[in-house]
Protein backbone atom coordinates (compact mmCIF):
# COMPACT_ATOMS: atom_id res chain seq x y z
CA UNK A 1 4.12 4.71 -30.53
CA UNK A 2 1.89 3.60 -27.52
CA UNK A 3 2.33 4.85 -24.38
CA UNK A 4 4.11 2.84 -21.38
CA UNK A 5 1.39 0.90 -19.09
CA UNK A 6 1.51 1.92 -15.77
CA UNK A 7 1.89 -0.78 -13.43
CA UNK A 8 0.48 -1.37 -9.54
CA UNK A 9 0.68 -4.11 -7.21
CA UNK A 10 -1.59 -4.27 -4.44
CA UNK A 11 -0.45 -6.64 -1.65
CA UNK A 12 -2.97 -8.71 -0.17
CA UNK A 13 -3.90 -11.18 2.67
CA UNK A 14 -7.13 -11.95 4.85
CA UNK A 15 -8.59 -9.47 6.74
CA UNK A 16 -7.81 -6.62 4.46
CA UNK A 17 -10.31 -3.66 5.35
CA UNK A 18 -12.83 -4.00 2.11
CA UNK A 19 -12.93 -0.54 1.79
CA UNK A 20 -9.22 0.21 1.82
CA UNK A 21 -7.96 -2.51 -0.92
CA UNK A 22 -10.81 -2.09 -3.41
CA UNK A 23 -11.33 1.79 -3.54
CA UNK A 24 -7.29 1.57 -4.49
CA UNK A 25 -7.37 -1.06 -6.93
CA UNK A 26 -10.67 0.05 -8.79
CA UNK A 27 -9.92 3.91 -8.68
CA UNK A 28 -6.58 2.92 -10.29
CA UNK A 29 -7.86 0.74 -12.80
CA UNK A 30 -10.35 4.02 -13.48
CA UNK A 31 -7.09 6.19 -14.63
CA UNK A 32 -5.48 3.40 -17.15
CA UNK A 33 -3.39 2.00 -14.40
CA UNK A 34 -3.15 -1.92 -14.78
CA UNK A 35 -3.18 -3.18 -11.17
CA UNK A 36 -2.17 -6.76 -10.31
CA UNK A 37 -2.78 -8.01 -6.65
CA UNK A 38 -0.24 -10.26 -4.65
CA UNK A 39 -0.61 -12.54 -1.73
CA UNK A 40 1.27 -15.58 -0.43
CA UNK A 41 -0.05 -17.91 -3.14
CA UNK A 42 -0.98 -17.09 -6.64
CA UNK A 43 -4.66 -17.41 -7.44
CA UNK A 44 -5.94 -18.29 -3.54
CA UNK A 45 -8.71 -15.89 -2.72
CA UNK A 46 -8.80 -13.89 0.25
CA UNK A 47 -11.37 -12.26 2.10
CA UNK A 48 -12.15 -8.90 3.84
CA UNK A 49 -13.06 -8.08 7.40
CA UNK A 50 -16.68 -7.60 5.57
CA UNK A 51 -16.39 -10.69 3.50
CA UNK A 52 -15.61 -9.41 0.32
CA UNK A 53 -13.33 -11.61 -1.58
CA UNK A 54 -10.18 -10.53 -3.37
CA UNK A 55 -7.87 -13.27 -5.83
CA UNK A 56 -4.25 -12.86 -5.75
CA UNK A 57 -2.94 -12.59 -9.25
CA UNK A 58 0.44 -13.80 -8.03
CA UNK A 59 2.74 -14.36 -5.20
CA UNK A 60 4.90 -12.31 -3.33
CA UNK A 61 7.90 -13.98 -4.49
CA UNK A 62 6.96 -13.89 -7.88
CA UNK A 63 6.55 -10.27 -7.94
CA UNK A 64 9.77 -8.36 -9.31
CA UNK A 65 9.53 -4.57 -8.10
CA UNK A 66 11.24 -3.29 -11.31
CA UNK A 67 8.18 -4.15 -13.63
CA UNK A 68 5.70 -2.06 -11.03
CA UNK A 69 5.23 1.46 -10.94
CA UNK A 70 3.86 1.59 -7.56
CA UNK A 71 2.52 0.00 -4.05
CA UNK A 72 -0.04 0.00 -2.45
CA UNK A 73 -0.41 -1.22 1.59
CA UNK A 74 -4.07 -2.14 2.36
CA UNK A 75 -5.42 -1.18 6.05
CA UNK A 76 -7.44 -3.82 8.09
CA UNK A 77 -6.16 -7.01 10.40
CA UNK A 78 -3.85 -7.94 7.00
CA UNK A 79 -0.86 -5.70 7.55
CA UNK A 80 -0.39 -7.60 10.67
CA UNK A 81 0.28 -11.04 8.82
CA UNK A 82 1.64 -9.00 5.89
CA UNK A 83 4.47 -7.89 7.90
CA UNK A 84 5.73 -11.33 9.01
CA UNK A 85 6.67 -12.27 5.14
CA UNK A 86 10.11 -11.35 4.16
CA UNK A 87 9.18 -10.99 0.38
CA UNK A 88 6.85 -8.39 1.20
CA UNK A 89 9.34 -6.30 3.29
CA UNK A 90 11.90 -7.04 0.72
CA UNK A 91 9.40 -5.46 -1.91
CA UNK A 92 8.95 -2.29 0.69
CA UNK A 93 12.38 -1.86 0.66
CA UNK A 94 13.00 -2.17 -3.04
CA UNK A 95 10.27 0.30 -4.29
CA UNK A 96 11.29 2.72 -1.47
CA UNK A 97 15.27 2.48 -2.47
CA UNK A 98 14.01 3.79 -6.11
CA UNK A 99 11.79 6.30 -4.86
CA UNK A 100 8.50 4.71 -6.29
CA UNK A 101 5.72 5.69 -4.66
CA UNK A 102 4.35 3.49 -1.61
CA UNK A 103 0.37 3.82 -0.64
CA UNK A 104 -0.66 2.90 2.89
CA UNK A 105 -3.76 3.56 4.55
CA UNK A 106 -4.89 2.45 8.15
CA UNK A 107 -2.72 -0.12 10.05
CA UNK A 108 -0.50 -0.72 6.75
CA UNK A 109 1.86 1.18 8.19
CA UNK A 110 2.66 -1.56 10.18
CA UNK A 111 4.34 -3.22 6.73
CA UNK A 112 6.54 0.11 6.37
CA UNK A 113 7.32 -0.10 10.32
CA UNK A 114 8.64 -3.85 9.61
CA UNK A 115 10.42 -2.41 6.68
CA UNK A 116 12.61 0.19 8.23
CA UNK A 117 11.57 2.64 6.12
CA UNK A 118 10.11 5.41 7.93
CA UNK A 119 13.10 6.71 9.55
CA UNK A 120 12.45 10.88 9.18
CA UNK A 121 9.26 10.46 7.25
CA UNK A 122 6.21 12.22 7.53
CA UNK A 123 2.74 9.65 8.03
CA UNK A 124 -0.59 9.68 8.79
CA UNK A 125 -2.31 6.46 10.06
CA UNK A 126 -5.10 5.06 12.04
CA UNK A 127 -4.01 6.78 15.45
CA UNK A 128 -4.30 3.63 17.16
CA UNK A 129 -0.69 3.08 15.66
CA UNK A 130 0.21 6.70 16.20
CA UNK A 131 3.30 5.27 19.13
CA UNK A 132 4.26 2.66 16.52
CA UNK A 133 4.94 5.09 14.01
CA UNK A 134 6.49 7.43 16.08
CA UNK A 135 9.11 4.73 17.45
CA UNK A 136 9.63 4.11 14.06
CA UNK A 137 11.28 7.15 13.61
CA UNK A 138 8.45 9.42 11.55
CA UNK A 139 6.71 12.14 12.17
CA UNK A 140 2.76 11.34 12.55
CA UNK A 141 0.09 14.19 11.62
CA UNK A 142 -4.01 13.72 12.18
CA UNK A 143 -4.40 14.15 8.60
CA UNK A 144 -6.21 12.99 6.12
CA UNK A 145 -3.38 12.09 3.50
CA UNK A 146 0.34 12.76 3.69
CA UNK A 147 2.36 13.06 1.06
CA UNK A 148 6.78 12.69 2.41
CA UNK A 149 8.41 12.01 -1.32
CA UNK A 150 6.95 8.67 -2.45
CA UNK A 151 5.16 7.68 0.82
CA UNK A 152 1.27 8.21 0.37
CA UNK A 153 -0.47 7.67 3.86
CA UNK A 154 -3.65 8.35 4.91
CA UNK A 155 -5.96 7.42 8.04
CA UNK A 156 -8.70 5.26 7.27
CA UNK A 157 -11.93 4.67 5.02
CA UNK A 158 -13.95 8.28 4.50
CA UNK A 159 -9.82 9.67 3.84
CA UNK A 160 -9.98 7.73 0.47
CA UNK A 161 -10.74 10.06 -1.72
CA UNK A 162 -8.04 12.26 -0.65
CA UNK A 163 -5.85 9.46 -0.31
CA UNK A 164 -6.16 8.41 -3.70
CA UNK A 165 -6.10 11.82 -5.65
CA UNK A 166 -2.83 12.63 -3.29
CA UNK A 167 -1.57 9.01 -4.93
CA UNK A 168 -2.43 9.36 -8.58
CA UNK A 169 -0.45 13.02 -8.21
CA UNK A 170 2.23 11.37 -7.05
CA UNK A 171 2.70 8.67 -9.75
CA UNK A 172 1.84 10.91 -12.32
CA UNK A 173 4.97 13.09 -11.28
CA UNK A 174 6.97 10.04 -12.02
């Protein structure tokens, strides 16, 4: 009998920080996970704040957040647009209500923010959205990575590698 695929979506727009969607996706991919990438339109590329190009695999309203195992928030200018597409909060909000683990990095905490998920959570984020998370409702530590349940935060690019071990724990534990 073969083993169940693990599944990850990585959401997607321009102006993702390079760093903080590809590290994800390709340290992922590393550990068997099979990690599909969504934006607004299926197959439209989108670029970094450093150029580097990304292809959505789908869209967010394609997506269904039962056949995922996990999300993952990229940092950079995208969370800002990110935020302002109801799919995407809807998909917050869905892995959250199930307790499947949530990755954000940066400024994707402003996706979480839009969510209203972070209500009595502890974060970690780029302290330049330290107030925003705060009136949010969370508790925000300096730290590299935080681990509250399924929310997986960390600060910015030289935090990935904690970041993503602190991630692959927690969908392992699933």
């Amino acid at each position: 009998m073969a083993a169940k695929t693990i599944r990850a979506l990585q959401l997607v727009s321009d102006d993702f920080e390079d760093l903080e969607l590809w590290y994800p996706v390709l340290r992922l991919r590393e550990a068997g996970v099979e990690v599909h990438l969504a934006g607004e339109k299926a197959q439209e590329t989108y670029v970094g704040k450093y150029g580097v190009p990304a292809v959505s695999d789908c869209s967010f309203l394609e997506v269904i957040a039962k056949d995922y195992d996990a999300l993952l928030v990229p940092g950079g200018w995208s969370p800002d647009k990110l935020r302002r597409f109801p799919a995407v909060l809807e998909l917050v909000r869905e892995f959250n209500a199930v307790q499947k683990p949530i990755g954000q990095i940066c400024h994707a905490g402003w996706v979480l923010i839009s969510a209203k998920i972070l209500q009595g959570k502890k974060v970690t984020s780029t302290p330049g959205i330290r107030d925003d998370m705060e009136n949010a409702g969370a508790t925000w530590f300096d730290e590299p990575v935080v681990v509250d349940g399924n929310l997986v935060s960390s600060r910015r690019p030289p935090d990935l590698p904690e970041y993503m071990k602190a991630f692959l724990e927690v969908l392992s534990a699933r």
